[in-house]
PDB file of N, CA and C in Angstrom:
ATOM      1  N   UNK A   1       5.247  10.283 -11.507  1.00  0.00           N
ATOM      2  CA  UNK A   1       4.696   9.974 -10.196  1.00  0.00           C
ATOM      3  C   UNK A   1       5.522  10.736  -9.152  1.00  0.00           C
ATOM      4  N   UNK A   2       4.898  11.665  -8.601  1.00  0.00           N
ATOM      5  CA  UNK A   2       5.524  12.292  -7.137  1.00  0.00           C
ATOM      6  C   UNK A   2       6.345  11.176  -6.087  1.00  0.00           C
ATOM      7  N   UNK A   3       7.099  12.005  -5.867  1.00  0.00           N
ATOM      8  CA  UNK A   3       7.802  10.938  -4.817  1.00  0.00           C
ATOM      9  C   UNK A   3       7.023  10.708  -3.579  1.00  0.00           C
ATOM     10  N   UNK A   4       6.252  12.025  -3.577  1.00  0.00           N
ATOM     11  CA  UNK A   4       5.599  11.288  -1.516  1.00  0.00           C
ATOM     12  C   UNK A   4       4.377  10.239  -2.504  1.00  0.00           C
ATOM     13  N   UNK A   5       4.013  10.480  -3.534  1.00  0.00           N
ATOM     14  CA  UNK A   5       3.094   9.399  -3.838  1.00  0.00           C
ATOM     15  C   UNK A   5       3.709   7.944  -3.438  1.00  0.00           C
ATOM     16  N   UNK A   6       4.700   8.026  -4.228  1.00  0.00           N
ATOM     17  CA  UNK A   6       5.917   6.514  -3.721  1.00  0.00           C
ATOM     18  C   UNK A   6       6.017   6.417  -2.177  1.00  0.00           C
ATOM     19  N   UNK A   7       6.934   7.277  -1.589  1.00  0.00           N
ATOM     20  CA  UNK A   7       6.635   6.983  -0.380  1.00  0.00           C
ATOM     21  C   UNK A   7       5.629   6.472   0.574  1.00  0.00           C
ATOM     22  N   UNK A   8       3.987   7.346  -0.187  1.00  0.00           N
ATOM     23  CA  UNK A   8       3.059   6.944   0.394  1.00  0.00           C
ATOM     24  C   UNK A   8       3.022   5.289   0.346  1.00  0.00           C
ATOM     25  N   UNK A   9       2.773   5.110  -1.405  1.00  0.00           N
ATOM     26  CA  UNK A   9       2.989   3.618  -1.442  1.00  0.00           C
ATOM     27  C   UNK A   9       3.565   2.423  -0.593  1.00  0.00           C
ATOM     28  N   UNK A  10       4.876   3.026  -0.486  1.00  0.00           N
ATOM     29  CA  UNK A  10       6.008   2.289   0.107  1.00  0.00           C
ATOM     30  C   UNK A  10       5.471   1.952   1.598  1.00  0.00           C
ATOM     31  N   UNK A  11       4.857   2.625   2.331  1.00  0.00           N
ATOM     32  CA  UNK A  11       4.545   2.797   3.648  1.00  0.00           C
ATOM     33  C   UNK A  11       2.849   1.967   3.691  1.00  0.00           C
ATOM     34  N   UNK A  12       2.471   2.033   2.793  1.00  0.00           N
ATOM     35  CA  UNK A  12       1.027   0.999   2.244  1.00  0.00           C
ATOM     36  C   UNK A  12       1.881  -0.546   2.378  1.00  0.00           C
ATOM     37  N   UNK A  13       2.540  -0.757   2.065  1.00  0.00           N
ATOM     38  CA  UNK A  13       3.497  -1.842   1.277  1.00  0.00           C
ATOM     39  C   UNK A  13       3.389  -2.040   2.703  1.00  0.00           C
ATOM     40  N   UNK A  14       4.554  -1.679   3.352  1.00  0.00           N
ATOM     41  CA  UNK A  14       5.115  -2.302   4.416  1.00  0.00           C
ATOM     42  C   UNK A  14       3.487  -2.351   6.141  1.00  0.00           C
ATOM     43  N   UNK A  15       2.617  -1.509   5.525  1.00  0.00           N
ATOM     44  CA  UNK A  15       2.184  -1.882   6.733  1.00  0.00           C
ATOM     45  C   UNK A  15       0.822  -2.907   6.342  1.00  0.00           C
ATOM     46  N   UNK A  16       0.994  -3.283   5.190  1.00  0.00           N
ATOM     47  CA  UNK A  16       0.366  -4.305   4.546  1.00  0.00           C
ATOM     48  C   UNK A  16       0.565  -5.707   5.022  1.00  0.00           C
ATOM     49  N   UNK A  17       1.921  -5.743   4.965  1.00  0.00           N
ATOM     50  CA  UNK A  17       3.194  -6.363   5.192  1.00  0.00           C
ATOM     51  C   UNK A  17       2.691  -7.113   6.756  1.00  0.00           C
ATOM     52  N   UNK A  18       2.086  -6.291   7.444  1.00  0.00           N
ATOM     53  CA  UNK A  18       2.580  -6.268   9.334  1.00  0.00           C
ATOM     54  C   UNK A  18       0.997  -6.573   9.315  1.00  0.00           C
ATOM     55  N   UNK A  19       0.023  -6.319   8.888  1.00  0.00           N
ATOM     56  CA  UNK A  19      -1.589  -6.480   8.808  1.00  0.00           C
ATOM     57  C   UNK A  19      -1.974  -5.430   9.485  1.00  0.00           C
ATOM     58  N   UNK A  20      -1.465  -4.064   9.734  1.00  0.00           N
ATOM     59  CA  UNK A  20      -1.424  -2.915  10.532  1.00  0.00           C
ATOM     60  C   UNK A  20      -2.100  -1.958   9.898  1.00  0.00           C
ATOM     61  N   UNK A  21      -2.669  -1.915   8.739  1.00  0.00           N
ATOM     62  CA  UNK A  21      -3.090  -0.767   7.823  1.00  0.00           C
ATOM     63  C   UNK A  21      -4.415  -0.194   9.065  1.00  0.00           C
ATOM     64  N   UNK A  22      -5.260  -0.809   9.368  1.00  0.00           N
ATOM     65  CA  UNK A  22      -6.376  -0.341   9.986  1.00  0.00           C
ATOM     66  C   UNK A  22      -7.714  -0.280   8.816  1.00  0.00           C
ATOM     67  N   UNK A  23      -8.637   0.564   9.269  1.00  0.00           N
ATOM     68  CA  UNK A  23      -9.242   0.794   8.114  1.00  0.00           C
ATOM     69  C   UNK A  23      -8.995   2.050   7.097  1.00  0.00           C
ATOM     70  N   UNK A  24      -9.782   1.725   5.763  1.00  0.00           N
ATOM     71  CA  UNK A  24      -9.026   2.893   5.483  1.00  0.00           C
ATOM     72  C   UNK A  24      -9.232   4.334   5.505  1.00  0.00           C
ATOM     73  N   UNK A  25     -10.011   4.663   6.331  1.00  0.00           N
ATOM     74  CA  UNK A  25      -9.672   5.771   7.459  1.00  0.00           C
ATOM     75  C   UNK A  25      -8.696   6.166   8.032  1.00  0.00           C
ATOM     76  N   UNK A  26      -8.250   4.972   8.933  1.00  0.00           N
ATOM     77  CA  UNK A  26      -7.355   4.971   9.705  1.00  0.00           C
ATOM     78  C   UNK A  26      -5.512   5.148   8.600  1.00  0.00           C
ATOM     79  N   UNK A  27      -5.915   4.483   8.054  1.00  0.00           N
ATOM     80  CA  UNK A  27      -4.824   4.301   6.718  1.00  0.00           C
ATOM     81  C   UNK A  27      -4.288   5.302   6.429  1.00  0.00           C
ATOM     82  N   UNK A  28      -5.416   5.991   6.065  1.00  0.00           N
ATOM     83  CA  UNK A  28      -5.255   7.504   5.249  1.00  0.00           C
ATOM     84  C   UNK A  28      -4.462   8.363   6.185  1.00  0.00           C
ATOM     85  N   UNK A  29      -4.920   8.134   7.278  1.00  0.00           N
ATOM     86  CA  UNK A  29      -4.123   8.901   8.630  1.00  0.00           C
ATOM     87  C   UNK A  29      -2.752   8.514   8.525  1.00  0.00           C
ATOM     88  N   UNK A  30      -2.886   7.704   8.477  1.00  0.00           N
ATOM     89  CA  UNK A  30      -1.287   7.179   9.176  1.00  0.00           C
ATOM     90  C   UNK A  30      -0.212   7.570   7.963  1.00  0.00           C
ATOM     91  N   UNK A  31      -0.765   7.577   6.433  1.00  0.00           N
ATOM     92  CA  UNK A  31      -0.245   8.039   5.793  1.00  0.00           C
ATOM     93  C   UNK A  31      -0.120   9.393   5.385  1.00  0.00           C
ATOM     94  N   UNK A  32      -0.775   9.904   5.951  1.00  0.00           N
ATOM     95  CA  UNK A  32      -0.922  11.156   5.720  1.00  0.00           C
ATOM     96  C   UNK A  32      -1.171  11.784   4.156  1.00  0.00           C
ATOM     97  N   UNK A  33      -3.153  10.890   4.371  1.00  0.00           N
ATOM     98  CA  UNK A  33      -3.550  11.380   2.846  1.00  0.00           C
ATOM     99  C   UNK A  33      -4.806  11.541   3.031  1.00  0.00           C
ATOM    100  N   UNK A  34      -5.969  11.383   1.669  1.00  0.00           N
ATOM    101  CA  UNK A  34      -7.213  11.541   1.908  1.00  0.00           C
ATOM    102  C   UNK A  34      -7.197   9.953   1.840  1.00  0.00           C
ATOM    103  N   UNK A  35      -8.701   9.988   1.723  1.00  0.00           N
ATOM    104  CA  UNK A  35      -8.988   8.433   2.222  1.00  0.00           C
ATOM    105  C   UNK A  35      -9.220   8.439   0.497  1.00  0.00           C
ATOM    106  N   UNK A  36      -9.617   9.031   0.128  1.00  0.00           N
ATOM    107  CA  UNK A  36      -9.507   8.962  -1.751  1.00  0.00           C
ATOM    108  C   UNK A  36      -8.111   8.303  -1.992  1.00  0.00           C
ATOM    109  N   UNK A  37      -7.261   9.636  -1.904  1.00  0.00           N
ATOM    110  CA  UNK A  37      -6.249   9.070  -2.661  1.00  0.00           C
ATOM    111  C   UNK A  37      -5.516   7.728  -2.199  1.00  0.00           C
ATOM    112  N   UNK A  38      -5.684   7.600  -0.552  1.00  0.00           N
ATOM    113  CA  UNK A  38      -5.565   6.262  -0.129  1.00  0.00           C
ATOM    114  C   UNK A  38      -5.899   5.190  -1.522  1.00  0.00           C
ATOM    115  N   UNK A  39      -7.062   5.014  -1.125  1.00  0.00           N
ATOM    116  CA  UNK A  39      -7.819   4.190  -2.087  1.00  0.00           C
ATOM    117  C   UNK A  39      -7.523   4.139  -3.528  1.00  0.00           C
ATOM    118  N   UNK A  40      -6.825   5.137  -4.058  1.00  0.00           N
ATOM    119  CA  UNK A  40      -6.369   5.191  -4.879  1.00  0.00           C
ATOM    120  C   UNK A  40      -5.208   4.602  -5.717  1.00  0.00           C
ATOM    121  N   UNK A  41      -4.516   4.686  -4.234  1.00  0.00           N
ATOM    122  CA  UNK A  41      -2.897   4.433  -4.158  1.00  0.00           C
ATOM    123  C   UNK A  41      -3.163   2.411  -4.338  1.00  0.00           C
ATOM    124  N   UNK A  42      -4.010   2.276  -3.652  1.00  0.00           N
ATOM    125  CA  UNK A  42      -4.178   0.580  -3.021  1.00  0.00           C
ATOM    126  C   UNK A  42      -4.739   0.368  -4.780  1.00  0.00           C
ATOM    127  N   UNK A  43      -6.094   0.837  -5.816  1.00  0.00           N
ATOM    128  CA  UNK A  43      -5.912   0.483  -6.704  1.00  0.00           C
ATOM    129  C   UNK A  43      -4.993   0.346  -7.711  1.00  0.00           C
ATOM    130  N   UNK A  44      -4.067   1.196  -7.390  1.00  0.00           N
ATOM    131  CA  UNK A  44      -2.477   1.054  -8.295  1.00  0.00           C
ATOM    132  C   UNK A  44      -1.750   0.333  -8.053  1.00  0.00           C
ATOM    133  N   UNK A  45      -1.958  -0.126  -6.845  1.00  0.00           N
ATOM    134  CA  UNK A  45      -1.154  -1.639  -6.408  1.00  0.00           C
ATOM    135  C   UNK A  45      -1.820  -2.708  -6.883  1.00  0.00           C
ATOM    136  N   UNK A  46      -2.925  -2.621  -6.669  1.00  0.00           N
ATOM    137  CA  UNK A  46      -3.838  -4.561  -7.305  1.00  0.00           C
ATOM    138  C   UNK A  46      -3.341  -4.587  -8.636  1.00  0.00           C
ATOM    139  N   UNK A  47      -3.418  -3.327  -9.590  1.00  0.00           N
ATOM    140  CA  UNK A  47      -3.474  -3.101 -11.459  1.00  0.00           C
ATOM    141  C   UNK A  47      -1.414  -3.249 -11.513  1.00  0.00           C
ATOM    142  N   UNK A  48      -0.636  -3.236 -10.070  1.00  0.00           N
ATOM    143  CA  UNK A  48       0.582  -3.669 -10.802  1.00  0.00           C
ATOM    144  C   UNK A  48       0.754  -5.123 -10.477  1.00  0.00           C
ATOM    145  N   UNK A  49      -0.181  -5.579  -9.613  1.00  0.00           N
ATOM    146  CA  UNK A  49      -0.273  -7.111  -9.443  1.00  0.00           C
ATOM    147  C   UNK A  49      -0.115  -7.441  -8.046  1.00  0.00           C
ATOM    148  N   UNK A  50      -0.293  -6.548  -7.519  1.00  0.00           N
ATOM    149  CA  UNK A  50      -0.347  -6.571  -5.963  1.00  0.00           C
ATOM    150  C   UNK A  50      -1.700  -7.685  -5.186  1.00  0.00           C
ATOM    151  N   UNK A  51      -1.800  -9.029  -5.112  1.00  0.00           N
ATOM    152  CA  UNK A  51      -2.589  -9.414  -4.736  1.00  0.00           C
ATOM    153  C   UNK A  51      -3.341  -8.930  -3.236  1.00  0.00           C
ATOM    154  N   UNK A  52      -4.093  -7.573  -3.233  1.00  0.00           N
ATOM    155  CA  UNK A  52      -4.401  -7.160  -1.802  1.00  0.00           C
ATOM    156  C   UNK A  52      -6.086  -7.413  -1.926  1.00  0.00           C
ATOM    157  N   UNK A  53      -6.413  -7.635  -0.610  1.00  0.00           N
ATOM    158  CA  UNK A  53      -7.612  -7.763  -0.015  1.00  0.00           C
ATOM    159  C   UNK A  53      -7.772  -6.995   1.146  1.00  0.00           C
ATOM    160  N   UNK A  54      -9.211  -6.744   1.641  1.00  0.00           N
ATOM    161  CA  UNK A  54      -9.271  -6.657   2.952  1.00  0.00           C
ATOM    162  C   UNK A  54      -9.897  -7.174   3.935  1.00  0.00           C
ATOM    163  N   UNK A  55      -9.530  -7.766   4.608  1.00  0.00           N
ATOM    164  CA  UNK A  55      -9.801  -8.341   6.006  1.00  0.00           C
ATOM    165  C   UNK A  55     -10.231  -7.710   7.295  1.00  0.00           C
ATOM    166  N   UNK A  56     -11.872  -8.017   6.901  1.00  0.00           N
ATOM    167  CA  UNK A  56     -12.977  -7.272   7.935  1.00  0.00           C
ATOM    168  C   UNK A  56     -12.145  -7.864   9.353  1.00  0.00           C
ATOM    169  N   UNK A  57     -11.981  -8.464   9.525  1.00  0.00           N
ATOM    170  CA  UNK A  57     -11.737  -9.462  10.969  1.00  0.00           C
ATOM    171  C   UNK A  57     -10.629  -8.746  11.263  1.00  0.00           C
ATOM    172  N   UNK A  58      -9.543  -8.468  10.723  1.00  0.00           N
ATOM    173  CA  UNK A  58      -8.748  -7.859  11.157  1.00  0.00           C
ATOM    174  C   UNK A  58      -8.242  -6.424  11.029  1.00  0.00           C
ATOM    175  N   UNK A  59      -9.441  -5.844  10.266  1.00  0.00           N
ATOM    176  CA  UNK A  59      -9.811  -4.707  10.213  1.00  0.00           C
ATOM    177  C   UNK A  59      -8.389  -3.781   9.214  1.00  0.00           C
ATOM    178  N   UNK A  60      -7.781  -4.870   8.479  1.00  0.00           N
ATOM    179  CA  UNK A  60      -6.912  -4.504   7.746  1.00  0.00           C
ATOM    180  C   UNK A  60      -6.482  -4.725   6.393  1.00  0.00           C
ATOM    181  N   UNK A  61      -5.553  -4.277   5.528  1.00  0.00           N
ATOM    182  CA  UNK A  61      -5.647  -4.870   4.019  1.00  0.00           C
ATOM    183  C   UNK A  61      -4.421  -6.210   4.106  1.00  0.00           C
ATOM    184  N   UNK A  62      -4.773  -6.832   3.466  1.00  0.00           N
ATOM    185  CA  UNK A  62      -3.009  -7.988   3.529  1.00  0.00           C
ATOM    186  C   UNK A  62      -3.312  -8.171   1.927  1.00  0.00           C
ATOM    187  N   UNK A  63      -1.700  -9.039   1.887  1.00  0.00           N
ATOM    188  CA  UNK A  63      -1.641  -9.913   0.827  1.00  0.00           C
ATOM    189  C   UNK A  63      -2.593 -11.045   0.877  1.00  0.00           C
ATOM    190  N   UNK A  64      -2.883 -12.054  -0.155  1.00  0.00           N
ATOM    191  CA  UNK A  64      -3.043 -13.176  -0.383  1.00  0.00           C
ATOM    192  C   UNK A  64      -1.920 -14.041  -0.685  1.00  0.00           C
ATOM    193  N   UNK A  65      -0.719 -13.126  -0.844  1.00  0.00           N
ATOM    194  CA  UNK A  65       0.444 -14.583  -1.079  1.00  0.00           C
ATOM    195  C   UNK A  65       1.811 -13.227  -0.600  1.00  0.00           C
ATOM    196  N   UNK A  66       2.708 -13.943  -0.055  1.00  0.00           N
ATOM    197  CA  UNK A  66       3.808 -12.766   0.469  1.00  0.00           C
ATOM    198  C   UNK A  66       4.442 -12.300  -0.888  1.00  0.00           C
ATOM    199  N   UNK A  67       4.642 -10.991  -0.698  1.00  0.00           N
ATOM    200  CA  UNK A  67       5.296 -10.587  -1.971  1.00  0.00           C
ATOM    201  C   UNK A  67       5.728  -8.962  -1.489  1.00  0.00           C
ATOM    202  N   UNK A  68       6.561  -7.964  -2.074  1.00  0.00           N
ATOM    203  CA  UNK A  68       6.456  -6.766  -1.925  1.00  0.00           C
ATOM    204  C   UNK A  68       7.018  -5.682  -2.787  1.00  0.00           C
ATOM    205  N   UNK A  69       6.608  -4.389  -3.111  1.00  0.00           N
ATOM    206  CA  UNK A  69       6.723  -3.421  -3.698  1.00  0.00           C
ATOM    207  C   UNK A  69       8.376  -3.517  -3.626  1.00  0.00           C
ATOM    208  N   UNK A  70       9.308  -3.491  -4.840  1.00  0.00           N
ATOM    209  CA  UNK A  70      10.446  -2.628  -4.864  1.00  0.00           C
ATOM    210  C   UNK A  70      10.320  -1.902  -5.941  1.00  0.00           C
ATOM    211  N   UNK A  71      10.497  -0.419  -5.687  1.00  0.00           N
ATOM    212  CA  UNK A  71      10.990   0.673  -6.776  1.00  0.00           C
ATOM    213  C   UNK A  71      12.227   1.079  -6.331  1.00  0.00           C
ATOM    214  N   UNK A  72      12.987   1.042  -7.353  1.00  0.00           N
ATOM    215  CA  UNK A  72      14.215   1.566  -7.357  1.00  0.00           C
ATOM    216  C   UNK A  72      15.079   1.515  -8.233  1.00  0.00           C
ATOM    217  N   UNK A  73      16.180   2.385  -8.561  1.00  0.00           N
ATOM    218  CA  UNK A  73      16.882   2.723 -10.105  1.00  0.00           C
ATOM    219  C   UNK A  73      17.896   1.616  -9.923  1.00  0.00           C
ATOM    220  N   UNK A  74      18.195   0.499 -10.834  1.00  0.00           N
ATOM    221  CA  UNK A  74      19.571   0.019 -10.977  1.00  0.00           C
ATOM    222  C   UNK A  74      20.271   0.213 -12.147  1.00  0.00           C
ATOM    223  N   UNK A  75      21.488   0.248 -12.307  1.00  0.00           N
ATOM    224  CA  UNK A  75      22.490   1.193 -13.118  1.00  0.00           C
ATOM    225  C   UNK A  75      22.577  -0.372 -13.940  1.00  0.00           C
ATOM    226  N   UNK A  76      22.876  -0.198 -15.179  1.00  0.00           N
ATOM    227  CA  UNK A  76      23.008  -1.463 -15.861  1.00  0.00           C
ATOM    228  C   UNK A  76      24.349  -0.921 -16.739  1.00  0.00           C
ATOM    229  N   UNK A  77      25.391  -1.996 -16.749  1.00  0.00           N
ATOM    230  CA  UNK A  77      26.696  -1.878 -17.101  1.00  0.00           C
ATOM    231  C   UNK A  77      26.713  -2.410 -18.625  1.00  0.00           C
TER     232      UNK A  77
END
């Protein structure tokens, strides 16, 4: 997996997080992707257990229960 893919992720995550995504139009923008791979990125989150929806009313994606993406290497002794 590319790292700006992660990054992209990471930045899905957190504006998930805030109910800020927009639509995903707007999404894709802000991440600086297609609205494909957007969409793409958001199905790789539900299939790792990411409970996301989207919320016409607020014209954004959220959780259904708080939770969030960590990737990252820990060194095991």
């Amino acid at each position: 997996m590319p790292i700006k893919y992660i990054e992209r992720l990471q930045k899905i995550d957190r504006l998930i997080k805030i109910k800020g995504t927009g639509t995903p139009k707007e999404l894709a923008q802000k991440i600086g992707a297609s609205r494909r791979t957007t969409i793409e990125i958001i199905s790789v989150m539900k299939k790792m257990g990411a409970p996301i929806y989207y919320d016409k009313h607020r014209n954004s994606y959220c959780y259904m229960d708080q939770g969030h993406f960590n990737i990252s290497f820990t060194r095991v002794q």
